[in-house]
Protein backbone atom coordinates (compact mmCIF):
# COMPACT_ATOMS: atom_id res chain seq x y z
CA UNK A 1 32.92 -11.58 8.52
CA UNK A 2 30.19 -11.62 11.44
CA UNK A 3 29.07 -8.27 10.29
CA UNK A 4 28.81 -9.24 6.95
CA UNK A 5 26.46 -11.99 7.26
CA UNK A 6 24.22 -10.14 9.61
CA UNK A 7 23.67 -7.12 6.81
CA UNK A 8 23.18 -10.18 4.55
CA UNK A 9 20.79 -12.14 6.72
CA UNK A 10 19.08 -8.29 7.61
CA UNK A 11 18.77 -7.94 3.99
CA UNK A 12 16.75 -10.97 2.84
CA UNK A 13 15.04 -10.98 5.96
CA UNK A 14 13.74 -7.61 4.36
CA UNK A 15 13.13 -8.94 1.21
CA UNK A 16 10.99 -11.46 2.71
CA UNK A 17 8.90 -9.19 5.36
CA UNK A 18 8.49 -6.71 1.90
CA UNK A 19 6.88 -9.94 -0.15
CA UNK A 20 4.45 -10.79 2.66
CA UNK A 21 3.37 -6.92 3.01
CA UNK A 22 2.76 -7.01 -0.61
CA UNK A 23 0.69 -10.13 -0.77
CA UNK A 24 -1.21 -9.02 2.51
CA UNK A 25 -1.71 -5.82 0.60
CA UNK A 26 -2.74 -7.32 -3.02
CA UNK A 27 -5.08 -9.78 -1.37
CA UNK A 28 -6.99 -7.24 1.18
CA UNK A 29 -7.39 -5.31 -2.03
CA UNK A 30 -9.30 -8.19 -3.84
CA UNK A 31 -11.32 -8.69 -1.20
CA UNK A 32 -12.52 -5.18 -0.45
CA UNK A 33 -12.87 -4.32 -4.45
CA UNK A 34 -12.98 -7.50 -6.29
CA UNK A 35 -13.53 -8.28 -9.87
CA UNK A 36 -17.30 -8.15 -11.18
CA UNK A 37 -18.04 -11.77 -11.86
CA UNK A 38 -17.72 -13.37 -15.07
CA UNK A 39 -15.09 -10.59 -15.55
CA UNK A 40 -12.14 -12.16 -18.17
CA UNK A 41 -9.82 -9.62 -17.28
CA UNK A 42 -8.30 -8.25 -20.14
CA UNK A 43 -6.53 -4.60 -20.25
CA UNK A 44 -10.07 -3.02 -20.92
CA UNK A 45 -12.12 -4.45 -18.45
CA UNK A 46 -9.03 -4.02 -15.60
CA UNK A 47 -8.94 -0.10 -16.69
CA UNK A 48 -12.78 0.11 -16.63
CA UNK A 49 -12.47 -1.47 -13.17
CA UNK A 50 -9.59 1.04 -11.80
């Protein structure tokens, strides 16, 4: 039973580190290439952007 709740406590402990390394990631990217202002960000504007 000990086992099991370490692999589950491992497991969202995982979860959790992989969130924050996407949000880390997601806001460094705004920051170094941000929207042009006044930008409404529809599909075209966001794949004349990428």
């Amino acid at each position: 039973m000990k086992t099991v709740l370490r692999t589950v406590a491992a497991i969202v402990a995982g979860t959790f580190v992989l969130f924050a390394l996407i949000v880390a990631v997601e806001l460094f990217s705004a920051v170094v290439h941000p929207l042009p202002e006044g930008s409404v960000a529809t599909k075209e504007e966001i794949c004349r952007h990428v």
